[in-house]
PDB file of N, CA and C in Angstrom:
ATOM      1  N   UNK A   1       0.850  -1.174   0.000  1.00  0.00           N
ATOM      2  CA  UNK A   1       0.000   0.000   0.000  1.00  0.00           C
ATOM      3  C   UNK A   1       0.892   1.231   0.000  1.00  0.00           C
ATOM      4  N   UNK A   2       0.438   2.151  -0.519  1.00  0.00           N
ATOM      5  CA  UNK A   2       0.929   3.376  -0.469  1.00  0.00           C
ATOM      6  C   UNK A   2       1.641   3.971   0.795  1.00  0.00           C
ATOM      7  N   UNK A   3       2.630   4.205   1.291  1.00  0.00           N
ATOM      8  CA  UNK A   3       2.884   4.640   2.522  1.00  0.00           C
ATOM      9  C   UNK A   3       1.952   6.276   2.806  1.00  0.00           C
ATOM     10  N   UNK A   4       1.721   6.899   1.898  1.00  0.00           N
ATOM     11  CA  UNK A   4       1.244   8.025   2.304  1.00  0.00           C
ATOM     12  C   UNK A   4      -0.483   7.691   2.428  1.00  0.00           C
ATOM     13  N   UNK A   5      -1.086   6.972   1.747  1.00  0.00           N
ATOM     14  CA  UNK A   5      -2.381   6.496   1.967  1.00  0.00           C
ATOM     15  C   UNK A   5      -2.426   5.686   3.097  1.00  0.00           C
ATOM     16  N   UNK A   6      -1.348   4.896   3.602  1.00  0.00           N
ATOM     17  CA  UNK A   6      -1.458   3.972   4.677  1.00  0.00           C
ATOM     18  C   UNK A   6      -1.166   4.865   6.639  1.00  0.00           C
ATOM     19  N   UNK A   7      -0.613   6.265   5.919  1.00  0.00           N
ATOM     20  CA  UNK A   7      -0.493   7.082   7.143  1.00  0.00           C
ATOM     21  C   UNK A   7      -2.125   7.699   7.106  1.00  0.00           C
ATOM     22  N   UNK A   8      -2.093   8.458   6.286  1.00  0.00           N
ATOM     23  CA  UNK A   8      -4.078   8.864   6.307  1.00  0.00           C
ATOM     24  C   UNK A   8      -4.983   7.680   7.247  1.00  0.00           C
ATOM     25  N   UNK A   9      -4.673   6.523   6.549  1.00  0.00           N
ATOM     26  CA  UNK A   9      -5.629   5.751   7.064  1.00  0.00           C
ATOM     27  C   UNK A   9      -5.717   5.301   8.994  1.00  0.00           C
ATOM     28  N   UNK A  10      -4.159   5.270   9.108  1.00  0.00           N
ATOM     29  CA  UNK A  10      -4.222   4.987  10.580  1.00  0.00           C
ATOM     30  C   UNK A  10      -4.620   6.543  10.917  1.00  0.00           C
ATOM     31  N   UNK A  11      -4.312   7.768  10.356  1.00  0.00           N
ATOM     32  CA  UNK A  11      -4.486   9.301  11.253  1.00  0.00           C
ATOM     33  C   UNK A  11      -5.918   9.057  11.403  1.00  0.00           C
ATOM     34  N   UNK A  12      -6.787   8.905  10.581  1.00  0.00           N
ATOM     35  CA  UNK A  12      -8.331   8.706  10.223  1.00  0.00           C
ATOM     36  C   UNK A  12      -8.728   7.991  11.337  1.00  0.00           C
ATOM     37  N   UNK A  13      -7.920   6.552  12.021  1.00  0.00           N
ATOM     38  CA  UNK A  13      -8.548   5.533  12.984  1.00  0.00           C
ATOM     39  C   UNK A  13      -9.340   4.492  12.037  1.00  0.00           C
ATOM     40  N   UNK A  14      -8.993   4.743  10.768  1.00  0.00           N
ATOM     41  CA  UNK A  14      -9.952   3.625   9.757  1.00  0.00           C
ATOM     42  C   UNK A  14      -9.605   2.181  10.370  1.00  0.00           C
ATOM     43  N   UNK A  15      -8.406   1.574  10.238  1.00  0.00           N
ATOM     44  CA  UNK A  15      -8.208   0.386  10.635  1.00  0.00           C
ATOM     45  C   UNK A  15      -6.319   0.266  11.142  1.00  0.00           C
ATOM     46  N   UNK A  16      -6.059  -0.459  12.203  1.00  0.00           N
ATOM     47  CA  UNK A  16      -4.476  -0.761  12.818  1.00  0.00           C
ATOM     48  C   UNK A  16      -4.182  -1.088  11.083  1.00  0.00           C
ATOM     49  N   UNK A  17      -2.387  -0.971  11.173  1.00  0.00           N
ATOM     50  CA  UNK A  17      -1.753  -1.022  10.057  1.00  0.00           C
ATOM     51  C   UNK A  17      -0.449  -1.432  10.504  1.00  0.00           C
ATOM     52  N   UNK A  18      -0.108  -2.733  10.265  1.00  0.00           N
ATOM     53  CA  UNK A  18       1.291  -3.048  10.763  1.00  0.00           C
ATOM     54  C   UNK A  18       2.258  -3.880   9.618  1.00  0.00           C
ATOM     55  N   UNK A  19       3.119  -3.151   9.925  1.00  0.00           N
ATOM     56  CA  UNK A  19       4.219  -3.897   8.636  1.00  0.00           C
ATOM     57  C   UNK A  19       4.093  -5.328   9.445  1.00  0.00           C
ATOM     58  N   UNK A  20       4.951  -6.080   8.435  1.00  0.00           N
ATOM     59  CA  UNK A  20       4.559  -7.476   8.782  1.00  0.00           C
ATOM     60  C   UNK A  20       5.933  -7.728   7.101  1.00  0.00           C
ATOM     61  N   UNK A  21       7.063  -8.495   7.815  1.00  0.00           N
ATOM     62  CA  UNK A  21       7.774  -8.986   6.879  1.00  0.00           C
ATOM     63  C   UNK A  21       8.026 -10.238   6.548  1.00  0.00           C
ATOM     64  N   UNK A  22       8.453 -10.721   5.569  1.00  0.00           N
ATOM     65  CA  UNK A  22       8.436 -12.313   4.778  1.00  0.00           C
ATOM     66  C   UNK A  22       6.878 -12.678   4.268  1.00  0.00           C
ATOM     67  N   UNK A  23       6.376 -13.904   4.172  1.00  0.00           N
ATOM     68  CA  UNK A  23       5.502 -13.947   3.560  1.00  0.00           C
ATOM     69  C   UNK A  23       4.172 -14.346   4.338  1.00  0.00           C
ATOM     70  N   UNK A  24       3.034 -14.177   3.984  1.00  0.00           N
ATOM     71  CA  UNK A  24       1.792 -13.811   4.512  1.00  0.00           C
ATOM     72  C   UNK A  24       0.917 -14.479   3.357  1.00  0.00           C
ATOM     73  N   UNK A  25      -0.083 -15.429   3.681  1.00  0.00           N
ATOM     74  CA  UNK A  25      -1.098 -15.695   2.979  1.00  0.00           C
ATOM     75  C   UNK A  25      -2.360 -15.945   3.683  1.00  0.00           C
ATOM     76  N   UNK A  26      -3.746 -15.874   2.680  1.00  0.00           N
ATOM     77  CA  UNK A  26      -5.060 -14.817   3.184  1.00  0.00           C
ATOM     78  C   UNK A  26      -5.693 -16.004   2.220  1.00  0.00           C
ATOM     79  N   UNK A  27      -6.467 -16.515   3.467  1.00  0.00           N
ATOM     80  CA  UNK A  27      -7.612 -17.380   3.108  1.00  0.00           C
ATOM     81  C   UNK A  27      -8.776 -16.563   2.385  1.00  0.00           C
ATOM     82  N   UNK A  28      -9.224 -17.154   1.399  1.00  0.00           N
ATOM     83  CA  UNK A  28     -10.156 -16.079   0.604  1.00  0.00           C
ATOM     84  C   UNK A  28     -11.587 -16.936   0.582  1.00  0.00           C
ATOM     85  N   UNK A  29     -12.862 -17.090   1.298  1.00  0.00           N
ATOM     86  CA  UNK A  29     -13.304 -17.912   0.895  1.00  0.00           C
ATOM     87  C   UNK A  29     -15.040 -17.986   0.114  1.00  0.00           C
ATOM     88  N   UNK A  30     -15.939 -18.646  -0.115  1.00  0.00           N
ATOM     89  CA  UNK A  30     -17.207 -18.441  -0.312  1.00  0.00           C
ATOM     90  C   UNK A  30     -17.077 -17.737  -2.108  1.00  0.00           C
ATOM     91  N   UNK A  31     -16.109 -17.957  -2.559  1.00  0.00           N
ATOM     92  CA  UNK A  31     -15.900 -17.261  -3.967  1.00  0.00           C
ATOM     93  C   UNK A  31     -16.581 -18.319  -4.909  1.00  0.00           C
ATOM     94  N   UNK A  32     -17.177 -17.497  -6.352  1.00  0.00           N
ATOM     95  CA  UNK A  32     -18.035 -18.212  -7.654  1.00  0.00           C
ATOM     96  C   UNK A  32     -16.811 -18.752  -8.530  1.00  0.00           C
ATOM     97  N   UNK A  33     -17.657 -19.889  -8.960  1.00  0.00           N
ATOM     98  CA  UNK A  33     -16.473 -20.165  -9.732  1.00  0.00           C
ATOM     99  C   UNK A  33     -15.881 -19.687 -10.944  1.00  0.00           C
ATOM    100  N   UNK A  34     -16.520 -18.598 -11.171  1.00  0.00           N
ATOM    101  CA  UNK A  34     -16.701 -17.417 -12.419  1.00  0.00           C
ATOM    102  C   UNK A  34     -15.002 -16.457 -11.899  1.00  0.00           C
ATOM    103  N   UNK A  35     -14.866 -16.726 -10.402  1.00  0.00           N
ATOM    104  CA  UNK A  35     -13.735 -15.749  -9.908  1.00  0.00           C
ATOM    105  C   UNK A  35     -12.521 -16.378 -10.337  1.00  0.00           C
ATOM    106  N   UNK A  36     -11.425 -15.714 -11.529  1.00  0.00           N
ATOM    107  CA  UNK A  36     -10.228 -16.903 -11.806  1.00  0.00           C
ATOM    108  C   UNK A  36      -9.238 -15.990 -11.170  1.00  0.00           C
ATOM    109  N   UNK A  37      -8.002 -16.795 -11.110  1.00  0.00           N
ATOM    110  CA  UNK A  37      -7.182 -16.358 -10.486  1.00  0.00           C
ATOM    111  C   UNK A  37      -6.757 -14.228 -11.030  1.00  0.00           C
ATOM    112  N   UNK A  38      -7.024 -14.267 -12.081  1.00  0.00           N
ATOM    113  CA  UNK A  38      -6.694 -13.115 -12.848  1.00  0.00           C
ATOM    114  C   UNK A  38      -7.809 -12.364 -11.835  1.00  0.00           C
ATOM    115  N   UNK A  39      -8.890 -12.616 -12.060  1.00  0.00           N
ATOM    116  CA  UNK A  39     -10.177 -12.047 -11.366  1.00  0.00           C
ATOM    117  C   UNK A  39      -9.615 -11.257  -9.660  1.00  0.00           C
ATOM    118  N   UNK A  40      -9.459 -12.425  -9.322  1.00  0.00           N
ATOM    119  CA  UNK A  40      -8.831 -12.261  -7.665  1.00  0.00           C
ATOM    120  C   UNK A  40      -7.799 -11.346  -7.781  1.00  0.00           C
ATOM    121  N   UNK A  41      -6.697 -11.432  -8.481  1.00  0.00           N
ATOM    122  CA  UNK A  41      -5.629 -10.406  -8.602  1.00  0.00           C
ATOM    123  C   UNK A  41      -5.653  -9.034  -8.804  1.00  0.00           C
ATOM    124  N   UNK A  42      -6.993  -8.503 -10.059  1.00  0.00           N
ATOM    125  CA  UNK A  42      -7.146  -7.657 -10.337  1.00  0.00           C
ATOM    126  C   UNK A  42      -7.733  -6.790  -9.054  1.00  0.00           C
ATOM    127  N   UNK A  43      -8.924  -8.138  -7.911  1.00  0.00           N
ATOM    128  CA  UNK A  43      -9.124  -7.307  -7.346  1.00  0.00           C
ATOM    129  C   UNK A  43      -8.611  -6.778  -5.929  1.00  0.00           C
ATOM    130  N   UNK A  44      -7.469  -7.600  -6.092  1.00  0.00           N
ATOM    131  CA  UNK A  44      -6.599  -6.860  -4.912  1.00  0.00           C
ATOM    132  C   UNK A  44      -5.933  -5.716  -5.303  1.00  0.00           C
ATOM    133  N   UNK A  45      -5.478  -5.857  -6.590  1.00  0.00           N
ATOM    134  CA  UNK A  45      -4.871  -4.418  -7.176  1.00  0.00           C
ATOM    135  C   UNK A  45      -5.894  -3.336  -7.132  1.00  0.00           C
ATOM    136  N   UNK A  46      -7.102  -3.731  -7.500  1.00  0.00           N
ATOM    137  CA  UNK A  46      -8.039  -2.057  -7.401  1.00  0.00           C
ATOM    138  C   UNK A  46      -7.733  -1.836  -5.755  1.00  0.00           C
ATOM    139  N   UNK A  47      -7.425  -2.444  -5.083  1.00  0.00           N
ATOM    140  CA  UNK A  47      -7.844  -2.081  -3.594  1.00  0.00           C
ATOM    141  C   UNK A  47      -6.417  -1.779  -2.972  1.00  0.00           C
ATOM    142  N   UNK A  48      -4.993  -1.967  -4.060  1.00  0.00           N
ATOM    143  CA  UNK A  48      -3.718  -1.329  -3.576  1.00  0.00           C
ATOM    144  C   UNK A  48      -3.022  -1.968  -3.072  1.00  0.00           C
ATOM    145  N   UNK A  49      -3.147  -3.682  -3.303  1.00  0.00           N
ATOM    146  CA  UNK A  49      -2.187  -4.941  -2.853  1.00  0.00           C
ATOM    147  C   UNK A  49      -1.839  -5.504  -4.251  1.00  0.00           C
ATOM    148  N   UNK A  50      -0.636  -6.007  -3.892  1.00  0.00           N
ATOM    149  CA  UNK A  50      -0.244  -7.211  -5.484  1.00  0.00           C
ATOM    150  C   UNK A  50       0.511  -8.370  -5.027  1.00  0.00           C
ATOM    151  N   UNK A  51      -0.243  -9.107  -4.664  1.00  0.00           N
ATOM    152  CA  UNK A  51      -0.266 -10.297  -4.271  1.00  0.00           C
ATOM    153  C   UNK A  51       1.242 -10.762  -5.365  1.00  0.00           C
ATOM    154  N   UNK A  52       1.739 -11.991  -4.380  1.00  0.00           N
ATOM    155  CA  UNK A  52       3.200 -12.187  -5.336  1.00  0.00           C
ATOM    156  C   UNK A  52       2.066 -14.115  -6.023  1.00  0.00           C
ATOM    157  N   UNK A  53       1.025 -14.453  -5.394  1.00  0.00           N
ATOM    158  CA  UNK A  53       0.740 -15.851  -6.204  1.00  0.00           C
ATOM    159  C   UNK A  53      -0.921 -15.340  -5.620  1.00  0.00           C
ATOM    160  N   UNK A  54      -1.413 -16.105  -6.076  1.00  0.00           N
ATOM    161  CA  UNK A  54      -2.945 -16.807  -6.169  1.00  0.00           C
ATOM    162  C   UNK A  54      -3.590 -17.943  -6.039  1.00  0.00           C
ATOM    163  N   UNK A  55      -3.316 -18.070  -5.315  1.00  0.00           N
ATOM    164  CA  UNK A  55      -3.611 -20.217  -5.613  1.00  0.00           C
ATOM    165  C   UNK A  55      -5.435 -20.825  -5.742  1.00  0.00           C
ATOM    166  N   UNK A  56      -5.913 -21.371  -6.696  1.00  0.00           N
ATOM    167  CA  UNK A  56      -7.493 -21.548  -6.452  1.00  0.00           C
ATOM    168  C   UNK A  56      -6.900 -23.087  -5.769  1.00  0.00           C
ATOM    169  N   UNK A  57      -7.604 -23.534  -4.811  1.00  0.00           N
ATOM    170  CA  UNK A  57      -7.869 -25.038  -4.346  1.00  0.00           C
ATOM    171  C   UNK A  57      -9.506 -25.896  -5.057  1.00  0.00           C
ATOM    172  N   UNK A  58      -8.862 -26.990  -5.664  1.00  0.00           N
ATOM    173  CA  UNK A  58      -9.856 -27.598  -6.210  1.00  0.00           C
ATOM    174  C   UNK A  58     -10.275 -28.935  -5.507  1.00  0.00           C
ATOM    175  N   UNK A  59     -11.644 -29.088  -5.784  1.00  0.00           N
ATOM    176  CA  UNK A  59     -11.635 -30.228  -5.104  1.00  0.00           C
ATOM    177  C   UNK A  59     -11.314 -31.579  -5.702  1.00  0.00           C
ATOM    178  N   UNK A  60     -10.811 -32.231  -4.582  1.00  0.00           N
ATOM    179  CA  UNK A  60     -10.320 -33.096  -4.686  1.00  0.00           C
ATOM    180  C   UNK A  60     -10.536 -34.346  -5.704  1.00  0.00           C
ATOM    181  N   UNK A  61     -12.059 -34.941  -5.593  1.00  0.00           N
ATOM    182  CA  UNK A  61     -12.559 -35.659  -6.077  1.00  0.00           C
ATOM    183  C   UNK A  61     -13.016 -35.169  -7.161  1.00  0.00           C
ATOM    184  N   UNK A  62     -13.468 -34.399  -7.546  1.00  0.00           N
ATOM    185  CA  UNK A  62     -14.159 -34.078  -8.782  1.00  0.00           C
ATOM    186  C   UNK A  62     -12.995 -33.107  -9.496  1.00  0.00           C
ATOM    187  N   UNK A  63     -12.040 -32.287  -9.214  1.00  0.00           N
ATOM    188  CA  UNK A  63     -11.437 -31.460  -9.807  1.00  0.00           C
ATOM    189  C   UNK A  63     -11.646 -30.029 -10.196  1.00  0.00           C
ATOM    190  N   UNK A  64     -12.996 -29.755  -9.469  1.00  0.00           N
ATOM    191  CA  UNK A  64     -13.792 -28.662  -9.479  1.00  0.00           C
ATOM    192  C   UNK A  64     -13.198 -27.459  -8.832  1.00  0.00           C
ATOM    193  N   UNK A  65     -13.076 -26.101  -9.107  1.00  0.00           N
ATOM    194  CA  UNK A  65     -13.259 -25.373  -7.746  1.00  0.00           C
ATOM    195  C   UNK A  65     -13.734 -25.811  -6.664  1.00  0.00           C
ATOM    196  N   UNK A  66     -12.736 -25.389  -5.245  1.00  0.00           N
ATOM    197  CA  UNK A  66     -13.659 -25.240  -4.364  1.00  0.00           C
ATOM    198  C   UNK A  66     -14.158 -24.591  -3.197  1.00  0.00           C
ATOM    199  N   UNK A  67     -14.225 -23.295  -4.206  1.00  0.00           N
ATOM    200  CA  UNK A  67     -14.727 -21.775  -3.962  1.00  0.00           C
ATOM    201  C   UNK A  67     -13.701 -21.360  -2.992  1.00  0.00           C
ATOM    202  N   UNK A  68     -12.759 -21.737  -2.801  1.00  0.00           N
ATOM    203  CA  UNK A  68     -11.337 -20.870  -1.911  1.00  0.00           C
ATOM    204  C   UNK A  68     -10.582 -20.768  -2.779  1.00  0.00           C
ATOM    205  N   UNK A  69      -9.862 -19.974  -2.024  1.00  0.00           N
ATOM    206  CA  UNK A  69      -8.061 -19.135  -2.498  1.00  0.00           C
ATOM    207  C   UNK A  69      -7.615 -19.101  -1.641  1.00  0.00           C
ATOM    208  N   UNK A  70      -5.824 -19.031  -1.714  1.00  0.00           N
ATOM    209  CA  UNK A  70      -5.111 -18.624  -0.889  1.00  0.00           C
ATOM    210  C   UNK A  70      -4.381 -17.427  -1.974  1.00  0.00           C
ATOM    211  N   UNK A  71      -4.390 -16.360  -1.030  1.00  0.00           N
ATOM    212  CA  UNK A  71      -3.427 -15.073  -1.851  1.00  0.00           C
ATOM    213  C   UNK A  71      -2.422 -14.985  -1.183  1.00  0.00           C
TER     214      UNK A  71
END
């Protein structure tokens, strides 16, 4: 995130903001299967993250989505 948007946001009291180094991944879940990985990416970028992977989890048995991500 922007460091100057990410100072606004804590001055504001919008939400805590803590660096956090090495890697971090974010259960994503209840998603259509219409959402592809491109989908998910784009929409972390409108919102000012760029995820370094995307992972969809499929299910097992059938090979289907199954409506999670890990970002």
């Amino acid at each position: 995130m922007d460091p100057q948007v990410q100072a606004q946001a804590q001055q504001q009291g919008q939400y805590p903001v803590q660096q956090q180094s090495g890697n971090t991944n974010l259960w994503c879940g209840e998603l259509k299967p219409y959402m592809t990985d491109i989908f998910i990416s784009q929409a972390f970028n409108q919102a000012g993250f760029y995820p370094h992977t995307v992972k969809m989890i499929n299910n097992r048995n059938t090979g289907m989505p199954a409506g999670y991500w890990y970002v």
